[in-house]
C-alpha atoms as a PDB file:
ATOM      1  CA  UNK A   1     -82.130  25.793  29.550  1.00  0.00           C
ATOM      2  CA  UNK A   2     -79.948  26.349  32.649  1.00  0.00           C
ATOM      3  CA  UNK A   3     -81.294  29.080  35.060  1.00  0.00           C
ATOM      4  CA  UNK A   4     -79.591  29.318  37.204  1.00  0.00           C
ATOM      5  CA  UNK A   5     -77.597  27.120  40.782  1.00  0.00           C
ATOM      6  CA  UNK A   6     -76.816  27.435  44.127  1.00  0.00           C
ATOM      7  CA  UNK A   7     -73.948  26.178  46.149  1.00  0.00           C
ATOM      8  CA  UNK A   8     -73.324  26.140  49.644  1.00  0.00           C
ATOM      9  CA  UNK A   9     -69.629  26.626  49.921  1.00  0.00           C
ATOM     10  CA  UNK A  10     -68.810  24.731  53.094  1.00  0.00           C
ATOM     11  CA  UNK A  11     -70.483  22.121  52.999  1.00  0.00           C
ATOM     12  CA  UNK A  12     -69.616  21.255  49.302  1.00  0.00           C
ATOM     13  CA  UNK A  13     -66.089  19.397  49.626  1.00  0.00           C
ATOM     14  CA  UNK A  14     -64.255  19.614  46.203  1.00  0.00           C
ATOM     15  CA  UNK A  15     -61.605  17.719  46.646  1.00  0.00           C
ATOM     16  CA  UNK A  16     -63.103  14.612  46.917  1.00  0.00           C
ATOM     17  CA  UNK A  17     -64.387  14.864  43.264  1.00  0.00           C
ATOM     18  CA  UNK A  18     -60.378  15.913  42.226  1.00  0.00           C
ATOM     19  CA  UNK A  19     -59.546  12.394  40.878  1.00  0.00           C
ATOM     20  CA  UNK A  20     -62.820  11.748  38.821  1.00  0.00           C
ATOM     21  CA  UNK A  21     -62.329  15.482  37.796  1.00  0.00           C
ATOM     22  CA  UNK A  22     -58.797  14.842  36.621  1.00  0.00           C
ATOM     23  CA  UNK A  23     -59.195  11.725  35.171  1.00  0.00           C
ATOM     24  CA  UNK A  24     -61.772  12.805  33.056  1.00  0.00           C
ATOM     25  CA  UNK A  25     -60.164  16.139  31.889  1.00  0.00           C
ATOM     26  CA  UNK A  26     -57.061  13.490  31.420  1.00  0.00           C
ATOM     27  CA  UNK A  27     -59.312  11.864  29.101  1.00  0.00           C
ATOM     28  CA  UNK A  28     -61.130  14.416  26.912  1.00  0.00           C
ATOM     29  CA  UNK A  29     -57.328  16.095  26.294  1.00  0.00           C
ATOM     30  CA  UNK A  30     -55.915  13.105  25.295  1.00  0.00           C
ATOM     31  CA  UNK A  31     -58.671  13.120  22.640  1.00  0.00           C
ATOM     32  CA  UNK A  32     -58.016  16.333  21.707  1.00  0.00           C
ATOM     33  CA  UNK A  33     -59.718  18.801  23.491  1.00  0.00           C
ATOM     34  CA  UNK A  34     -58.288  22.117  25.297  1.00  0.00           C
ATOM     35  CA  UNK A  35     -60.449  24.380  27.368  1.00  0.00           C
ATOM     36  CA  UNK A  36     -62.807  24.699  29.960  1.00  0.00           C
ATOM     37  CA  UNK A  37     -65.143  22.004  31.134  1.00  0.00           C
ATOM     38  CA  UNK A  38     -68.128  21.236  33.690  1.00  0.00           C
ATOM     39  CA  UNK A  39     -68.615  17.932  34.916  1.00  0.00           C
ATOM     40  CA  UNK A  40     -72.172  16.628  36.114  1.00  0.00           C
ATOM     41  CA  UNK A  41     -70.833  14.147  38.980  1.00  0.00           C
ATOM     42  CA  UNK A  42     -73.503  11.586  40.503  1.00  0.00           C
ATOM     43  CA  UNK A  43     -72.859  10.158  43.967  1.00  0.00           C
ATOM     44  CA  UNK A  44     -74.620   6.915  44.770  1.00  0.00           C
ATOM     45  CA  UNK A  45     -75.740   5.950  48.113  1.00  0.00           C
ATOM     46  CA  UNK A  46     -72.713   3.999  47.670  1.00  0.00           C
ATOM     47  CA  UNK A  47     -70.390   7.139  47.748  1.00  0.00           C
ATOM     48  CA  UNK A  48     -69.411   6.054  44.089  1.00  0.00           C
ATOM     49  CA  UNK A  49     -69.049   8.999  41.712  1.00  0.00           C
ATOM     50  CA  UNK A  50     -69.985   8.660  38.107  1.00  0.00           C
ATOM     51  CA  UNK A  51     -69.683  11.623  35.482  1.00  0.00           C
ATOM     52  CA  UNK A  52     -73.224  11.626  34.209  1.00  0.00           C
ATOM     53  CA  UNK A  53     -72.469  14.316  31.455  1.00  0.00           C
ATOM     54  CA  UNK A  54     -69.477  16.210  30.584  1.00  0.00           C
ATOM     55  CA  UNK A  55     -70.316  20.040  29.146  1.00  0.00           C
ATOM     56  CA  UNK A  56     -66.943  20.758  27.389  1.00  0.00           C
ATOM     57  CA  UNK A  57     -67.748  24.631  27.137  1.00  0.00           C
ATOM     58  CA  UNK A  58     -68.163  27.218  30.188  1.00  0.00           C
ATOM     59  CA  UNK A  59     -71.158  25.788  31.951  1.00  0.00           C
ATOM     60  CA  UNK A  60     -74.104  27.616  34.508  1.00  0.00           C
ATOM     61  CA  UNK A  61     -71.147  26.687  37.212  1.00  0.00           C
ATOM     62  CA  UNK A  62     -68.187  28.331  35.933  1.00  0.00           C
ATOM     63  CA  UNK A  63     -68.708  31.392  37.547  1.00  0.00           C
ATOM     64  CA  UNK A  64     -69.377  30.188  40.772  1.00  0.00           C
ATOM     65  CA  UNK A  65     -66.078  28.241  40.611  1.00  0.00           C
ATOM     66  CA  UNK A  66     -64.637  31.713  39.316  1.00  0.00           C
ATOM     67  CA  UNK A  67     -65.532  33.654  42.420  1.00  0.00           C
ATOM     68  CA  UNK A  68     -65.421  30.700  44.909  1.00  0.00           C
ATOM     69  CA  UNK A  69     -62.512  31.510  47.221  1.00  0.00           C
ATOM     70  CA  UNK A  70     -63.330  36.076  46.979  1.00  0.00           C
ATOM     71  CA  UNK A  71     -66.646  34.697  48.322  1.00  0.00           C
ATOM     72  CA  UNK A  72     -65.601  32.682  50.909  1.00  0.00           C
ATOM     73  CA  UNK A  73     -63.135  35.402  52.182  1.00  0.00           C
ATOM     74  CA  UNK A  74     -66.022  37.437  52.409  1.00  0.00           C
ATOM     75  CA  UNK A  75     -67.717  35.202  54.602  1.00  0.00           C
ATOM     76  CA  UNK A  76     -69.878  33.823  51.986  1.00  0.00           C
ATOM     77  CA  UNK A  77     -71.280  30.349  52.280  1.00  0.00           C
ATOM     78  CA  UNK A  78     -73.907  30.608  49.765  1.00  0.00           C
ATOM     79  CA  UNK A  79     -74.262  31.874  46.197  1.00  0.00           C
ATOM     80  CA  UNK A  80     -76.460  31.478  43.463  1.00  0.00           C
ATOM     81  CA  UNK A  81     -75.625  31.818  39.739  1.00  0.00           C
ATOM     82  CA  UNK A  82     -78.291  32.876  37.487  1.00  0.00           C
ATOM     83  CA  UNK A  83     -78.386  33.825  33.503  1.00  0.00           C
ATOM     84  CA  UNK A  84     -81.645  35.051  33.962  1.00  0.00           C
ATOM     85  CA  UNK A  85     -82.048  38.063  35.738  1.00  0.00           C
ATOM     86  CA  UNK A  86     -83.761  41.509  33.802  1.00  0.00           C
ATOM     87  CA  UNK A  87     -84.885  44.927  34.637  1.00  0.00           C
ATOM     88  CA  UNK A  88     -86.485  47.744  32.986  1.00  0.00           C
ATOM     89  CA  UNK A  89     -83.324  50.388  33.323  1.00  0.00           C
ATOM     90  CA  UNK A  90     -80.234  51.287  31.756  1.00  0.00           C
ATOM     91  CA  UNK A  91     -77.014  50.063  33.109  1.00  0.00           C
ATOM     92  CA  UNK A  92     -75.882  53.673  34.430  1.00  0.00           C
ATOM     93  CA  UNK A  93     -79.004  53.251  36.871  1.00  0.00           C
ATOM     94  CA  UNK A  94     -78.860  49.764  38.020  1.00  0.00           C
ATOM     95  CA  UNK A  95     -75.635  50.775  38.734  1.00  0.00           C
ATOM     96  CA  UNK A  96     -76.591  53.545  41.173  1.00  0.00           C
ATOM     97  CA  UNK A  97     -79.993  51.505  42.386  1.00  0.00           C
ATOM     98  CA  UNK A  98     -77.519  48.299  43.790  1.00  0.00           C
ATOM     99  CA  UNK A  99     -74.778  50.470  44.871  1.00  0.00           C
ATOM    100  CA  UNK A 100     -75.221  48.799  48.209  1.00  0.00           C
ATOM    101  CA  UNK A 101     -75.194  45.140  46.919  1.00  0.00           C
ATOM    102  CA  UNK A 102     -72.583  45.826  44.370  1.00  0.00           C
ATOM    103  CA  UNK A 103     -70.264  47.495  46.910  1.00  0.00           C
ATOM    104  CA  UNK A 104     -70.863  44.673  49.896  1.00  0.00           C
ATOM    105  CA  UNK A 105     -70.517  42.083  46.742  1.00  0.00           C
ATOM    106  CA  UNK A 106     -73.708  40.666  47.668  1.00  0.00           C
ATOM    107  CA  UNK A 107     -74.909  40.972  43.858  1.00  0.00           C
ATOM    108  CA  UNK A 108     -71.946  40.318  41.148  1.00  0.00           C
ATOM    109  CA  UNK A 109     -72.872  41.778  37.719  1.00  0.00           C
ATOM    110  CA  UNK A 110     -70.767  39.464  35.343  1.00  0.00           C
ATOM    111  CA  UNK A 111     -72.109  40.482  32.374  1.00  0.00           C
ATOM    112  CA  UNK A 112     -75.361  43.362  31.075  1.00  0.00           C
ATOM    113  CA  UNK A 113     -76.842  43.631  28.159  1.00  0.00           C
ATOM    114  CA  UNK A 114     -78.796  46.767  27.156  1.00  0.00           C
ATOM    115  CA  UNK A 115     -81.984  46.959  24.436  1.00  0.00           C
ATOM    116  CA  UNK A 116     -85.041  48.760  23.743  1.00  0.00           C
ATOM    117  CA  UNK A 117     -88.151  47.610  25.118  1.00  0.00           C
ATOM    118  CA  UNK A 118     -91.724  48.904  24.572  1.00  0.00           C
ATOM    119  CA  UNK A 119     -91.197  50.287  28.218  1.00  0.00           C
ATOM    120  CA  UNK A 120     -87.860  51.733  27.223  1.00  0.00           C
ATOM    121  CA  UNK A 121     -84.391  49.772  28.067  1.00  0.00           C
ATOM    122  CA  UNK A 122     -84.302  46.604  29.244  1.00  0.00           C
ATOM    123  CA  UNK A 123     -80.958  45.192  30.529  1.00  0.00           C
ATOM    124  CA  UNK A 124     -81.116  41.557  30.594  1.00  0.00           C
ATOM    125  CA  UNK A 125     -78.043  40.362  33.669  1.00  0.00           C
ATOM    126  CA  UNK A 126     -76.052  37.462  34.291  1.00  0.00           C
ATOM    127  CA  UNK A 127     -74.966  37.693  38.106  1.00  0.00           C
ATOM    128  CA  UNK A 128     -74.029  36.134  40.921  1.00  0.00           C
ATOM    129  CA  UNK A 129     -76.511  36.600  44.439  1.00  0.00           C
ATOM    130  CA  UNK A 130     -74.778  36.085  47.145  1.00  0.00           C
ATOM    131  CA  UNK A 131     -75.148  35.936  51.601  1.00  0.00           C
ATOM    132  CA  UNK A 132     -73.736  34.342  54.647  1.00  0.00           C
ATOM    133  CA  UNK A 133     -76.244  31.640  53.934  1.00  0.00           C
ATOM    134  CA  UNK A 134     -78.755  29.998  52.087  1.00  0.00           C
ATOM    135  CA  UNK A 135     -81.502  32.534  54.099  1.00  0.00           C
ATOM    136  CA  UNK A 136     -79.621  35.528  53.354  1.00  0.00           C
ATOM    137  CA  UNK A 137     -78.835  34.585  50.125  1.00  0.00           C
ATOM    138  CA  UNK A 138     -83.085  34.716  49.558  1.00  0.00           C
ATOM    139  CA  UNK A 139     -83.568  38.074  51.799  1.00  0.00           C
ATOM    140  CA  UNK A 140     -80.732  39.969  49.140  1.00  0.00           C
ATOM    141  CA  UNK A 141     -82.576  38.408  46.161  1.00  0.00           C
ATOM    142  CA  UNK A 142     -85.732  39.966  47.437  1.00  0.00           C
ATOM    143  CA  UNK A 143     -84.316  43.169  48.277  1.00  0.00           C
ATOM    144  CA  UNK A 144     -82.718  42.931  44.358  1.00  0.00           C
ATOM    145  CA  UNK A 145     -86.458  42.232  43.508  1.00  0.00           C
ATOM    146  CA  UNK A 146     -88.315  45.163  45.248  1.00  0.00           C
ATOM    147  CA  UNK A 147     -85.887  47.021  43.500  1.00  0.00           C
ATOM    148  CA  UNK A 148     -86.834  46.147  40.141  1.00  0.00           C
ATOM    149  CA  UNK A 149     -84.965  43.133  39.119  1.00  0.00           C
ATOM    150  CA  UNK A 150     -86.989  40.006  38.103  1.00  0.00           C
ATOM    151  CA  UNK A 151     -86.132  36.777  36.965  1.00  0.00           C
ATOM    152  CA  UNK A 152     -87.681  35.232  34.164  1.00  0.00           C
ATOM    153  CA  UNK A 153     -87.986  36.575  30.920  1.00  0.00           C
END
């Protein structure tokens, strides 16, 4: 199960992983596939890349790729992706609670999901967390969490 991952913007370098990323995507096309695909790349202490596992479906990084450059014109260096974030509310007041983090795009609701609970709705979120860095990044996911939103099921 995939929870969740961060990335530090600036100091991950994607262009050095272009070839290995095209060459693969090269490869799985000419074999018949068409759509999106996340690559697991390992670096040795060589500096030799090696895709360790190819997820040919939208993957627990897709979204950060998604939202990589309105981040970073934000300011944003780090983000973290998770598809496990709930809270005991409807999505009318979650809406109103993180009005503050929504606006300054510090949370990113990408998708909500409403049901009954035995404490009454439950919306179960897949979001983006976001800050200047990796510190900040925390401090807004606490805020998030004295709020009401947890992680975890």
């Amino acid at each position: 199960v995939h929870l969740g991952g961060i990335i530090r913007f600036q100091e991950t370098e994607l262009s050095l992983f272009m070839p290995i990323i095209e060459a693969t995507a090269a490869n799985l096309h000419a074999h018949g596939y068409f759509g999106v695909v996340g690559l697991d790349i390992l670096v040795d202490r060589a500096g030799a890349q090696h895709v360790i596992d190819a997820n040919v479906r939208i993957n627990g990084s897709t979204p950060l790729c998604l939202q990589r450059q309105d981040l970073i014109s934000l300011g944003t260096d780090a983000a973290k992706y998770s598809t496990d974030y709930s809270i005991h509310a409807s999505l009318d007041t979650i809406l109103a609670r993180f009005k503050t983090e929504l606006d300054q795009r510090d949370f990113i609701i990408l998708s909500a999901l409403e049901y009954p609970s035995p404490r009454g709705i439950r919306t179960d979120i897949y979001g983006i967390v976001s800050g200047k860095d990796v510190n900040h990044m925390l401090q807004v996911e606490h805020r998030l969490a004295q709020k009401g939103l947890r992680t975890g099921a």
